[in-house]
PDB file of N, CA and C in Angstrom:
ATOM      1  N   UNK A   1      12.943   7.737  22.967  1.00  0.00           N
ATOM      2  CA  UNK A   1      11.625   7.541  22.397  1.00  0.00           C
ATOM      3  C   UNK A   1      11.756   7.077  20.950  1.00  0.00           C
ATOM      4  N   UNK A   2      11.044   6.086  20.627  1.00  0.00           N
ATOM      5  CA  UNK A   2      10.916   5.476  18.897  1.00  0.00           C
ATOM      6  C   UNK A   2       9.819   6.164  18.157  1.00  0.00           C
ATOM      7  N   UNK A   3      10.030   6.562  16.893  1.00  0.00           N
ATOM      8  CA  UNK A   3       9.287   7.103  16.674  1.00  0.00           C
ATOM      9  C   UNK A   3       8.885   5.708  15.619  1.00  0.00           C
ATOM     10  N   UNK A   4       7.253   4.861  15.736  1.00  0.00           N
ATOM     11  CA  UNK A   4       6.551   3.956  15.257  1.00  0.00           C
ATOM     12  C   UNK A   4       6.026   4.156  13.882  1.00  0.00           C
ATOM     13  N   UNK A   5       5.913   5.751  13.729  1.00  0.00           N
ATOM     14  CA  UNK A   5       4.891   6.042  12.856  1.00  0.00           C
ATOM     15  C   UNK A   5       5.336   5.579  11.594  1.00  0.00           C
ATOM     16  N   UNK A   6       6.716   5.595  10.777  1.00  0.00           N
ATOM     17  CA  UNK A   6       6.892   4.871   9.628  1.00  0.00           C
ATOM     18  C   UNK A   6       6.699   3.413   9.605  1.00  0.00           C
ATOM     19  N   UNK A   7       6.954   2.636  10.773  1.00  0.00           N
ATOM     20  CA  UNK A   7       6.144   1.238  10.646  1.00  0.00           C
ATOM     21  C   UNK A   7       5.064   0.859  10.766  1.00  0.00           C
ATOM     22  N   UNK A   8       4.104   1.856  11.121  1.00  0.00           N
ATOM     23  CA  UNK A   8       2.827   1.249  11.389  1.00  0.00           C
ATOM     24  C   UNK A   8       2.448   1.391   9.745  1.00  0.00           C
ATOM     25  N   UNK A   9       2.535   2.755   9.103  1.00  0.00           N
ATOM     26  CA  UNK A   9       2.026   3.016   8.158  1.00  0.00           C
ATOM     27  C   UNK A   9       2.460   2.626   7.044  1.00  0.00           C
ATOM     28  N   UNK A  10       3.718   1.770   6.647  1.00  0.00           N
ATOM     29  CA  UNK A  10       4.201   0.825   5.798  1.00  0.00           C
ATOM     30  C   UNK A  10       3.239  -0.636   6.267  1.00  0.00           C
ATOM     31  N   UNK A  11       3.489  -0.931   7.002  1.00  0.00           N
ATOM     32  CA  UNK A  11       2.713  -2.155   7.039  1.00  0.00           C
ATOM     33  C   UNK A  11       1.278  -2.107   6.903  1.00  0.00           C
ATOM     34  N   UNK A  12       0.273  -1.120   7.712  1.00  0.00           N
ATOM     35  CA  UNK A  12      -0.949  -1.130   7.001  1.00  0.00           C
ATOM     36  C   UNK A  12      -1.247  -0.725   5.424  1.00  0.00           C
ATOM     37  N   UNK A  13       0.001  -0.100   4.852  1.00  0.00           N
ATOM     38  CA  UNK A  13      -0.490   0.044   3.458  1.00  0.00           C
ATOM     39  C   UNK A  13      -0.140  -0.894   2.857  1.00  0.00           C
ATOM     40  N   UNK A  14       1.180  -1.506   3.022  1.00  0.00           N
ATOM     41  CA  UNK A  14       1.545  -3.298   2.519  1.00  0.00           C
ATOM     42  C   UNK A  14      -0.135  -4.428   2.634  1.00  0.00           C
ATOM     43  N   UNK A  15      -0.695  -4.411   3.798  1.00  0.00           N
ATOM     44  CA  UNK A  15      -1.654  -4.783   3.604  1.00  0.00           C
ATOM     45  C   UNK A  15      -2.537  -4.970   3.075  1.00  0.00           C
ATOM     46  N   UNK A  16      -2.648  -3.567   2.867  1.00  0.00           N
ATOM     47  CA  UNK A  16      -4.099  -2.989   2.059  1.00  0.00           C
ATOM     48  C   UNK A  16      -3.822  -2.687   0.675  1.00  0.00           C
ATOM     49  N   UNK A  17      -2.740  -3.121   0.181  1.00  0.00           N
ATOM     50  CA  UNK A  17      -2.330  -2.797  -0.945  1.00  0.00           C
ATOM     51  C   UNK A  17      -1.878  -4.020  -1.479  1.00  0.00           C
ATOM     52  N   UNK A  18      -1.926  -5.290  -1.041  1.00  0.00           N
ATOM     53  CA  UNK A  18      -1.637  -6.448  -1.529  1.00  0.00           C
ATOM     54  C   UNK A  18      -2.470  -6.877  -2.482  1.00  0.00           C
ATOM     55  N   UNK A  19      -1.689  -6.522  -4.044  1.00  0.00           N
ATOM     56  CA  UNK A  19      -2.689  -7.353  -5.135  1.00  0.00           C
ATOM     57  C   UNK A  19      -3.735  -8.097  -5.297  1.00  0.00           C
ATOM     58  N   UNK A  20      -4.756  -8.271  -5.176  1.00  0.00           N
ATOM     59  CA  UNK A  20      -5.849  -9.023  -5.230  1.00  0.00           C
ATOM     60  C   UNK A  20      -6.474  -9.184  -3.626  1.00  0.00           C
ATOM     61  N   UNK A  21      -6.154  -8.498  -2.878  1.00  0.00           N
ATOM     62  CA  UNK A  21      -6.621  -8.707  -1.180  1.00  0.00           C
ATOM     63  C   UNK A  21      -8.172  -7.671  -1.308  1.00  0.00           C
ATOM     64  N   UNK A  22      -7.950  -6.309  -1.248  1.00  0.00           N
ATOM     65  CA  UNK A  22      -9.279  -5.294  -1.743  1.00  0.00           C
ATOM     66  C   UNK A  22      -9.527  -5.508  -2.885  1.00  0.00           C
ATOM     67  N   UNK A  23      -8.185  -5.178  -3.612  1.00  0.00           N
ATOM     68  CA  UNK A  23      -8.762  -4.672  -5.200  1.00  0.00           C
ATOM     69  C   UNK A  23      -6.949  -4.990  -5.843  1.00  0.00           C
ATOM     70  N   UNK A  24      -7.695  -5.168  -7.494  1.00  0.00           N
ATOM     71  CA  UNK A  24      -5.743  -5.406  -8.466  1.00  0.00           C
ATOM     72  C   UNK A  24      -6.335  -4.161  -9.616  1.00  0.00           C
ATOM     73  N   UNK A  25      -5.698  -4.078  -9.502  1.00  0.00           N
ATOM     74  CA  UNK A  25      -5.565  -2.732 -10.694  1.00  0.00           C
ATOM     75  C   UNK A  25      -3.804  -3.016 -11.490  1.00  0.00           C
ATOM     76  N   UNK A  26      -4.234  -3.650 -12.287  1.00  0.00           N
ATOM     77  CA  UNK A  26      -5.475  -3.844 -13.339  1.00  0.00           C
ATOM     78  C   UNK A  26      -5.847  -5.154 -13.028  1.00  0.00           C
ATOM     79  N   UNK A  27      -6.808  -5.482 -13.451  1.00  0.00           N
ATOM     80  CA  UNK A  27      -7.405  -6.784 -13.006  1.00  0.00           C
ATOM     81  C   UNK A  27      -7.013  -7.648 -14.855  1.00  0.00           C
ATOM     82  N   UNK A  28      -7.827  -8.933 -14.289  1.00  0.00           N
ATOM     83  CA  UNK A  28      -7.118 -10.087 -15.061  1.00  0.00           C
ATOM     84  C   UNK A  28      -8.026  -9.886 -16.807  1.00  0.00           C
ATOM     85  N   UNK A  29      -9.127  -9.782 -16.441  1.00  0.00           N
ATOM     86  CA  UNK A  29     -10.350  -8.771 -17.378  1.00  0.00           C
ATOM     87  C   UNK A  29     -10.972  -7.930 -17.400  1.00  0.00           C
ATOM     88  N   UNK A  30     -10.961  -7.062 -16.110  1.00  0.00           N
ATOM     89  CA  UNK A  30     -11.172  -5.867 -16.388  1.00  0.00           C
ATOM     90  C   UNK A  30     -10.131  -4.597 -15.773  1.00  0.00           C
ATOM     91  N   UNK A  31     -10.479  -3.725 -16.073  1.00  0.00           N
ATOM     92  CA  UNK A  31      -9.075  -2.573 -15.260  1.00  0.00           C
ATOM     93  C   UNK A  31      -9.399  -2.458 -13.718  1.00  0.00           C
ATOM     94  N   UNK A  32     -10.365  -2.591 -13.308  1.00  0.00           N
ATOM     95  CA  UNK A  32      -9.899  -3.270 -11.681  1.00  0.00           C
ATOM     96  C   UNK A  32     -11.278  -4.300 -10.820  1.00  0.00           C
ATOM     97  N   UNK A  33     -10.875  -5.061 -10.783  1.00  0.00           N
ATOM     98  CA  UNK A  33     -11.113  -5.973  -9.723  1.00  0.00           C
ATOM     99  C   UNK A  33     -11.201  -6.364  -8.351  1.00  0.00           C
ATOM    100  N   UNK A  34     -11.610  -6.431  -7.755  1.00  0.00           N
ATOM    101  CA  UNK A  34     -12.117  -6.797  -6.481  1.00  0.00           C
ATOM    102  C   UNK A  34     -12.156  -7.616  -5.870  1.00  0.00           C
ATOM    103  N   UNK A  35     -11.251  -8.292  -4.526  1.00  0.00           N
ATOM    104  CA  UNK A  35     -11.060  -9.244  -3.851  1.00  0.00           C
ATOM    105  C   UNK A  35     -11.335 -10.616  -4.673  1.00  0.00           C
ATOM    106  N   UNK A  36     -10.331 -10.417  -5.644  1.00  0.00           N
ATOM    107  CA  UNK A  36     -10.449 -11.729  -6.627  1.00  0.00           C
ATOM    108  C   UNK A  36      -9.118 -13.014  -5.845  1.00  0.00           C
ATOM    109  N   UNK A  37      -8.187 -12.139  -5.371  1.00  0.00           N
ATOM    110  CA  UNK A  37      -7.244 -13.092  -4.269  1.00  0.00           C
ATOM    111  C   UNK A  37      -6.257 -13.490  -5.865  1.00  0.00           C
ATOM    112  N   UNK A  38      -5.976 -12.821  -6.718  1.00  0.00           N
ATOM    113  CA  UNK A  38      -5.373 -13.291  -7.933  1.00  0.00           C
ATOM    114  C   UNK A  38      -4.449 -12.104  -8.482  1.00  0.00           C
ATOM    115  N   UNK A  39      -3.128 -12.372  -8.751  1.00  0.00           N
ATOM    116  CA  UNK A  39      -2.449 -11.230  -8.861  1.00  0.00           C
ATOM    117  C   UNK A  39      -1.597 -11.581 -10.537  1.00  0.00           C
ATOM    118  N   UNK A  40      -0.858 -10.567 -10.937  1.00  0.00           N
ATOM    119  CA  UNK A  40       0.029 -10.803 -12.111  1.00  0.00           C
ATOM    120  C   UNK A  40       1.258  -9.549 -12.249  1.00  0.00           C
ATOM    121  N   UNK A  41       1.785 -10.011 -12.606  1.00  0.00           N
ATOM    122  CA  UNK A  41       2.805  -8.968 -12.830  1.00  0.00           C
ATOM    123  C   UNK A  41       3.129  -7.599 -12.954  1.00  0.00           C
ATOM    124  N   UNK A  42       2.193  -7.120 -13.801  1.00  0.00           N
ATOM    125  CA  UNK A  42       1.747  -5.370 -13.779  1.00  0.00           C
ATOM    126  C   UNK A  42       1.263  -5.263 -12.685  1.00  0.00           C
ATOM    127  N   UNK A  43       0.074  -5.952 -12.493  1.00  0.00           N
ATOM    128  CA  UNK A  43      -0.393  -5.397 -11.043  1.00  0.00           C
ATOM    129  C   UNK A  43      -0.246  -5.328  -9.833  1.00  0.00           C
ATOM    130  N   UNK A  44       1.111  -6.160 -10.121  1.00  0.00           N
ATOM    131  CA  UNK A  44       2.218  -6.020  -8.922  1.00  0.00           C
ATOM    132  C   UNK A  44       2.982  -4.610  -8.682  1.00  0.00           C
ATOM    133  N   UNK A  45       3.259  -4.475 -10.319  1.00  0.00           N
ATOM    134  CA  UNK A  45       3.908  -3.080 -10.464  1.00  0.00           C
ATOM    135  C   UNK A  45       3.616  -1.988 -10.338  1.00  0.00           C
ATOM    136  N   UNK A  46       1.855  -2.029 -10.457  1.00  0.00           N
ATOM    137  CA  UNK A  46       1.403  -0.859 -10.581  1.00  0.00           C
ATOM    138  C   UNK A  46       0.988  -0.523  -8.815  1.00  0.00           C
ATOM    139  N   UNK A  47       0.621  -1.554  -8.263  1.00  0.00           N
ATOM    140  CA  UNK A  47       0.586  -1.289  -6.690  1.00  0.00           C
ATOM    141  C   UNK A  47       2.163  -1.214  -6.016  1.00  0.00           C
ATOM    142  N   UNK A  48       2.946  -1.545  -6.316  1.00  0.00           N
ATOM    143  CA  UNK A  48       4.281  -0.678  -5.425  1.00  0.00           C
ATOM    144  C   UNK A  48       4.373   0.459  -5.823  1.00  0.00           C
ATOM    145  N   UNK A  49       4.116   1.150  -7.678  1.00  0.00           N
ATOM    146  CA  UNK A  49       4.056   2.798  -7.265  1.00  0.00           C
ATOM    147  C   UNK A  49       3.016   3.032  -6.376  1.00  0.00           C
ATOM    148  N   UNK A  50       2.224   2.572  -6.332  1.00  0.00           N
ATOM    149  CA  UNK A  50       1.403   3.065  -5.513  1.00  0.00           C
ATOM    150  C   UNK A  50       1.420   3.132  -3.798  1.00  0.00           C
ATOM    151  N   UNK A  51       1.692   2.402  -3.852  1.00  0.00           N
ATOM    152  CA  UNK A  51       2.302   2.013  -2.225  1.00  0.00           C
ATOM    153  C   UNK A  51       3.782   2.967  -2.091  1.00  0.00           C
ATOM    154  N   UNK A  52       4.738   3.230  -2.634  1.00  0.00           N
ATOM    155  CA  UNK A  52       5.861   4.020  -2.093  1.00  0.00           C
ATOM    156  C   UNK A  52       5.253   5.526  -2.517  1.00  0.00           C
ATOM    157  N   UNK A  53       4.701   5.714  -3.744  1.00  0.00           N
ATOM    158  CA  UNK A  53       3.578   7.095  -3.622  1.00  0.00           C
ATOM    159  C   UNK A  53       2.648   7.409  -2.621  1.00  0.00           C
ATOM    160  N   UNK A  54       1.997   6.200  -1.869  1.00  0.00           N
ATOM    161  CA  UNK A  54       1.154   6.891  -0.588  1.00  0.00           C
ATOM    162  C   UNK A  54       2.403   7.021   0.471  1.00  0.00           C
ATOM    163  N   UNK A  55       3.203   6.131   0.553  1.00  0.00           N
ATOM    164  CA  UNK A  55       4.032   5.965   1.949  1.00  0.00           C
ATOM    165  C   UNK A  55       5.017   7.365   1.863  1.00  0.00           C
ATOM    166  N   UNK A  56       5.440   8.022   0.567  1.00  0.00           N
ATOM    167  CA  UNK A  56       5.950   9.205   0.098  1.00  0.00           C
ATOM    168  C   UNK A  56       5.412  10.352   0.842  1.00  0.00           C
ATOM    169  N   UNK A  57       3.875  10.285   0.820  1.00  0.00           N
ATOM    170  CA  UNK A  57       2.857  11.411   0.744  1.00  0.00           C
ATOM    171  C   UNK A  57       2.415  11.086   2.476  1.00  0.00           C
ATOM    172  N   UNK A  58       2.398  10.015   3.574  1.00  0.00           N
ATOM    173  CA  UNK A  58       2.193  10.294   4.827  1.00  0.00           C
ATOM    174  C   UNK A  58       3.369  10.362   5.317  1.00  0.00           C
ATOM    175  N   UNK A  59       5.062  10.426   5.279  1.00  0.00           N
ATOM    176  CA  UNK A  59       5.373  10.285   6.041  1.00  0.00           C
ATOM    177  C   UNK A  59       6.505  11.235   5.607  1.00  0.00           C
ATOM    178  N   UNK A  60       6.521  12.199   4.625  1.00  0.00           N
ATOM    179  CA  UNK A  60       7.078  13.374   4.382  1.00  0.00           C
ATOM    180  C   UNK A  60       6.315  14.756   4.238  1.00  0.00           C
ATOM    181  N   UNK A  61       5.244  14.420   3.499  1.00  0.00           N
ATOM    182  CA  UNK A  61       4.748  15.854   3.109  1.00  0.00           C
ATOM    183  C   UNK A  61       3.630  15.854   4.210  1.00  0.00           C
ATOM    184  N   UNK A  62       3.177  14.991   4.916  1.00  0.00           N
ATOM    185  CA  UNK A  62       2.311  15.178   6.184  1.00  0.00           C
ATOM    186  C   UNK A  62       3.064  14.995   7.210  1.00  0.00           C
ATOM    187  N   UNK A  63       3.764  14.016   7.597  1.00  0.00           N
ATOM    188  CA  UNK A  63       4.516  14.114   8.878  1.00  0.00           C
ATOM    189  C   UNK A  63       3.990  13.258   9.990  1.00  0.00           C
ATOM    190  N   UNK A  64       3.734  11.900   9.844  1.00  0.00           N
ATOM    191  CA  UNK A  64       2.898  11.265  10.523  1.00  0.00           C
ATOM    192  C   UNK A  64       3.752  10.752  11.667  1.00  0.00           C
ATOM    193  N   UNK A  65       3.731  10.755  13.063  1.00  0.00           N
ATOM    194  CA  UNK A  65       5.128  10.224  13.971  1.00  0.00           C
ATOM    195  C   UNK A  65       3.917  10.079  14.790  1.00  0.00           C
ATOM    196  N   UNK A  66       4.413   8.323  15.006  1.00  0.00           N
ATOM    197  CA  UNK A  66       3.908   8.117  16.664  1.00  0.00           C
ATOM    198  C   UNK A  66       4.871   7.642  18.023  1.00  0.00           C
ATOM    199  N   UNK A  67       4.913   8.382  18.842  1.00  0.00           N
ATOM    200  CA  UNK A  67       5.964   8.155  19.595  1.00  0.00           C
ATOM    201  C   UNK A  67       5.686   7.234  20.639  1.00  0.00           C
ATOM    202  N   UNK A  68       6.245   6.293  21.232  1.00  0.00           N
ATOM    203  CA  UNK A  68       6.313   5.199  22.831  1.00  0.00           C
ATOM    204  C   UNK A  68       6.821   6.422  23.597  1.00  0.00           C
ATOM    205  N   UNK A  69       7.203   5.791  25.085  1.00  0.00           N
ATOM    206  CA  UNK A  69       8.141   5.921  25.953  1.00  0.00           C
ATOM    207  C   UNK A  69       7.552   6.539  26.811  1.00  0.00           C
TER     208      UNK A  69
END
């Protein structure tokens, strides 16, 4: 049996966490922005802590596993 659950939930947060797709924090003029589709450097940086801080927090300290087979 595979357990799916660390790939599903890396890739939907890669998603949803892609700079300028929802939201960039920080944004280009203000501290956050909204589906502006426009990204920069910090706010590249500041969404991968953020992204290995959520992916940290479902798939250790909650325990998220989805199993096939």
């Amino acid at each position: 049996m595979a357990d799916w659950g660390p790939v599903v939930i890396a890739v939907v947060l890669f998603v949803l966490l892609s700079p300028g797709l929802l939201f960039q924090l920080p944004g280009r003029g203000k501290v956050v922005e909204f589906g502006n589709m426009h990204t920069s450097g910090i706010s590249i940086l500041v969404h991968t802590i953020i992204f290995f801080g959520l992916l940290t927090i479902f798939l250790i300290a909650v325990g998220v596993h989805i199993y096939t087979g």
